[in-house]
N, C-alpha and C. Protein backbone atom coordinates (compact mmCIF):
# COMPACT_ATOMS: atom_id res chain seq x y z
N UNK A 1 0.84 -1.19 0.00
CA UNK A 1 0.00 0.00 0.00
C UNK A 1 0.89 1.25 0.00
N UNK A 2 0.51 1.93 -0.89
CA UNK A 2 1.13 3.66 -0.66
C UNK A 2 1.56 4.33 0.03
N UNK A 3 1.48 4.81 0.77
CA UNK A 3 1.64 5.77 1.52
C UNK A 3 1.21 7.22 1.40
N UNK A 4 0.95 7.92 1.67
CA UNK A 4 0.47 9.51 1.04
C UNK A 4 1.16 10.35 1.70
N UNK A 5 2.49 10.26 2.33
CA UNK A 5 3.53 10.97 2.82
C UNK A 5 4.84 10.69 2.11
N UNK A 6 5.60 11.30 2.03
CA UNK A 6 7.14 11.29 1.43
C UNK A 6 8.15 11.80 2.66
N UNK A 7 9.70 11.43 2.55
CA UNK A 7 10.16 11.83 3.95
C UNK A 7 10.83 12.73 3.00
N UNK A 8 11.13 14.19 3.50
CA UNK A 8 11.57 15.20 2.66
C UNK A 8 13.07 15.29 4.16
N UNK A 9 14.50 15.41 3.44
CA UNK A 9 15.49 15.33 4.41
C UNK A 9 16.01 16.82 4.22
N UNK A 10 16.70 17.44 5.30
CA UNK A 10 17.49 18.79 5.47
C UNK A 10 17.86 18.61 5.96
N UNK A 11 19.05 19.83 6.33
CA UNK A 11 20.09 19.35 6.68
C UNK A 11 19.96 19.36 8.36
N UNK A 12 20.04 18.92 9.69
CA UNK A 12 20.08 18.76 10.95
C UNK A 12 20.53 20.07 11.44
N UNK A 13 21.45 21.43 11.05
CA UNK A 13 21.45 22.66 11.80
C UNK A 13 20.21 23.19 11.25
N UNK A 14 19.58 23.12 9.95
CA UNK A 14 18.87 24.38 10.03
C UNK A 14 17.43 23.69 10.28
N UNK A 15 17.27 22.00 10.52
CA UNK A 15 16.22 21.83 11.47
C UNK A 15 16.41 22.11 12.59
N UNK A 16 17.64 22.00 13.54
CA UNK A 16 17.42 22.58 14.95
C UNK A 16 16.95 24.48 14.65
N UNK A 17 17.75 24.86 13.97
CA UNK A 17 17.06 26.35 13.86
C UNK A 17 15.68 26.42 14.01
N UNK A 18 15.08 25.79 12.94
CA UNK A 18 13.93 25.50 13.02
C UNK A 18 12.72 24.76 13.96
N UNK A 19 13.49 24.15 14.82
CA UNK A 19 13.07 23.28 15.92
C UNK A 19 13.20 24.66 17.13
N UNK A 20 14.11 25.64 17.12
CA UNK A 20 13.84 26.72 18.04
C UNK A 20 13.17 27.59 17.63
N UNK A 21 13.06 27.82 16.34
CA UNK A 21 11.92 28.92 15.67
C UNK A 21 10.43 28.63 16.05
N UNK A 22 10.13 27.52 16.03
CA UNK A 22 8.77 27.10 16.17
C UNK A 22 8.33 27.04 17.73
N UNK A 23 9.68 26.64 18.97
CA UNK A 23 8.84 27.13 20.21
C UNK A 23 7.88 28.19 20.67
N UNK A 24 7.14 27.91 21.26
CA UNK A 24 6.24 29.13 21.67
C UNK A 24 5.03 29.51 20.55
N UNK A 25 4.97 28.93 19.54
CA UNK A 25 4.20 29.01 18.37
C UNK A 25 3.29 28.19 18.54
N UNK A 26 2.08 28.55 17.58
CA UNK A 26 1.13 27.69 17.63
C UNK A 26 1.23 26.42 16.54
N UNK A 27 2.63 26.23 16.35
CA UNK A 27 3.09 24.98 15.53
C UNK A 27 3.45 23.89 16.36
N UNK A 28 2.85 22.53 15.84
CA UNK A 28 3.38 21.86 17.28
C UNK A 28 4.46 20.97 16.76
N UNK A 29 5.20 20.88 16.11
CA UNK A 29 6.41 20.35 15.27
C UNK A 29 6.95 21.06 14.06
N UNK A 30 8.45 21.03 14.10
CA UNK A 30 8.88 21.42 12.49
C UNK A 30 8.15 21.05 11.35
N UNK A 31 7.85 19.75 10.95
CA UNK A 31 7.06 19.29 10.34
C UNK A 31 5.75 20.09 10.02
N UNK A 32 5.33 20.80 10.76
CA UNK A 32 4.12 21.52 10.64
C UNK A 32 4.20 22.80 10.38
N UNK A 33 5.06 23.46 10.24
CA UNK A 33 5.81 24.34 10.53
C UNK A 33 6.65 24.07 9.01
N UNK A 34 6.89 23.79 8.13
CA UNK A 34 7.86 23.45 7.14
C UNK A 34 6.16 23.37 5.81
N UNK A 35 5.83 22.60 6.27
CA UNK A 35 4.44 22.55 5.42
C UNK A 35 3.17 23.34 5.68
N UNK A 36 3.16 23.73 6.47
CA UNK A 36 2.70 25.10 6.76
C UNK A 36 3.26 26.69 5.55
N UNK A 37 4.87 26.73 5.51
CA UNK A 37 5.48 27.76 4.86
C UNK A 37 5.49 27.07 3.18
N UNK A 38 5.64 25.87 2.91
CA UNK A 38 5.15 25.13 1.46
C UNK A 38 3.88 25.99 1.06
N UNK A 39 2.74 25.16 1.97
CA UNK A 39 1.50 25.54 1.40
C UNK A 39 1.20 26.93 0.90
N UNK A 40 1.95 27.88 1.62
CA UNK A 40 1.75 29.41 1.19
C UNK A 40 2.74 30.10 0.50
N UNK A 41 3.60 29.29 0.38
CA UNK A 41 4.52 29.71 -0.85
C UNK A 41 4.01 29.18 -1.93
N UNK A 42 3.72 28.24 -2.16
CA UNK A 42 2.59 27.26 -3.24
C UNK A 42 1.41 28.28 -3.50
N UNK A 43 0.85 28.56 -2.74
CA UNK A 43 -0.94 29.35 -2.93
C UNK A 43 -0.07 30.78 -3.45
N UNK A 44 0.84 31.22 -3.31
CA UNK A 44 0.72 32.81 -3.87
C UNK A 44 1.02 32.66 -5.24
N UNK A 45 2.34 31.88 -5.65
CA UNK A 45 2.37 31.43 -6.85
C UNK A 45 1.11 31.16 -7.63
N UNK A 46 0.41 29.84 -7.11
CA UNK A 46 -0.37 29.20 -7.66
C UNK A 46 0.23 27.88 -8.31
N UNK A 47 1.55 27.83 -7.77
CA UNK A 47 2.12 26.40 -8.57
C UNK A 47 3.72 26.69 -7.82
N UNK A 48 4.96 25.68 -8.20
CA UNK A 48 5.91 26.14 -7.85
C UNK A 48 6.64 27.12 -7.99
N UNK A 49 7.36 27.95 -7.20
CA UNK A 49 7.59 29.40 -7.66
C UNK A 49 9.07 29.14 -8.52
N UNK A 50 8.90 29.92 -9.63
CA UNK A 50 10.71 30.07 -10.30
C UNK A 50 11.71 29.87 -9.80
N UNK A 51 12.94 29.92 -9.92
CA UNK A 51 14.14 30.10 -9.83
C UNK A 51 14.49 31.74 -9.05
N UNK A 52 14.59 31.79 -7.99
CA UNK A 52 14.82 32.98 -7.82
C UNK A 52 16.34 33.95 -7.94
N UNK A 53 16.17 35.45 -8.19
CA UNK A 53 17.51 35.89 -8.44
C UNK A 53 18.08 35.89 -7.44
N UNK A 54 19.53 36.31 -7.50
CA UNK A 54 20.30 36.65 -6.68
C UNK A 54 19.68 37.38 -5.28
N UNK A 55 19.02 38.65 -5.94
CA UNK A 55 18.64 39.30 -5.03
C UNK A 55 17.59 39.24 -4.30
N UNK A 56 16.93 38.66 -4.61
CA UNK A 56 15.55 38.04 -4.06
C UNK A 56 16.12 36.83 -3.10
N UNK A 57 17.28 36.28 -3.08
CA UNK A 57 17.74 35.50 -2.31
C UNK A 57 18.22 36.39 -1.04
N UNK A 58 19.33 37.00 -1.37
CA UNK A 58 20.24 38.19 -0.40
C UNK A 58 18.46 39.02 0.45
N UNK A 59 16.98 39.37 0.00
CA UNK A 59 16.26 39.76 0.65
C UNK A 59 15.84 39.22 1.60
N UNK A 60 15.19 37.87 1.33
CA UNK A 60 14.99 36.26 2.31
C UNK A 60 16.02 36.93 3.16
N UNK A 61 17.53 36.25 2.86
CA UNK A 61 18.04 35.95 3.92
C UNK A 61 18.44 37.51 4.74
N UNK A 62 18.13 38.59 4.50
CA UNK A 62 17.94 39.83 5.05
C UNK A 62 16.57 39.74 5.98
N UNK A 63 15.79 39.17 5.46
CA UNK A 63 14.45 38.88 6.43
C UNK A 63 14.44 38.15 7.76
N UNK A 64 15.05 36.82 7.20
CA UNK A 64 15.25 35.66 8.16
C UNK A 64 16.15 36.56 8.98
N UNK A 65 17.06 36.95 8.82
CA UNK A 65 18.25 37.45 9.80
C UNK A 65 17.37 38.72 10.94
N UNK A 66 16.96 39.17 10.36
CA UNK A 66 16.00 40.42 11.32
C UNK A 66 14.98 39.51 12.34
N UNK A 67 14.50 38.55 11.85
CA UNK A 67 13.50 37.96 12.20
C UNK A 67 14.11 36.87 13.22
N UNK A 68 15.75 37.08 13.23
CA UNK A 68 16.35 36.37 14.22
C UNK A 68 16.50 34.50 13.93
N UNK A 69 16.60 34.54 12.55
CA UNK A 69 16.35 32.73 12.11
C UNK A 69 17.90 32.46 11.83
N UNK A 70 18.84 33.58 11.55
CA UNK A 70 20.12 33.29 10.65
C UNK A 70 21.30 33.70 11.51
């Protein structure tokens, strides 16, 4: 029989990042919390989003860093 889950792997620091990002949240695992940020990166697109530029990368990680993730 199938399964209707896939195990998606990263790398172990930026799940612990992520394993401290999500305390205190109304996420109750990374896991939920990881597909949670899919689903709404998915819905604004409407499908998978492009290839992003350079700078659209350097913004993210200008975000994450303010936001205390980096």
């Amino acid at each position: 029989m199938a399964s209707d889950r896939v195990t998606l792997k990263i790398p172990r620091p930026l799940y612990e990042k992520l394993k401290h990002a999500v305390e205190g949240t109304g996420f109750r695992s990374v896991n939920e919390f990881v597909i949670h940020v899919l689903r709404d990166l998915v819905a604004e697109t409407g499908s998978a989003p492009a290839a992003l530029t350079a700078r659209e990368i350097e913004l993210i990680r200008a975000r994450l860093r303010n936001l205390g993730y980096l």
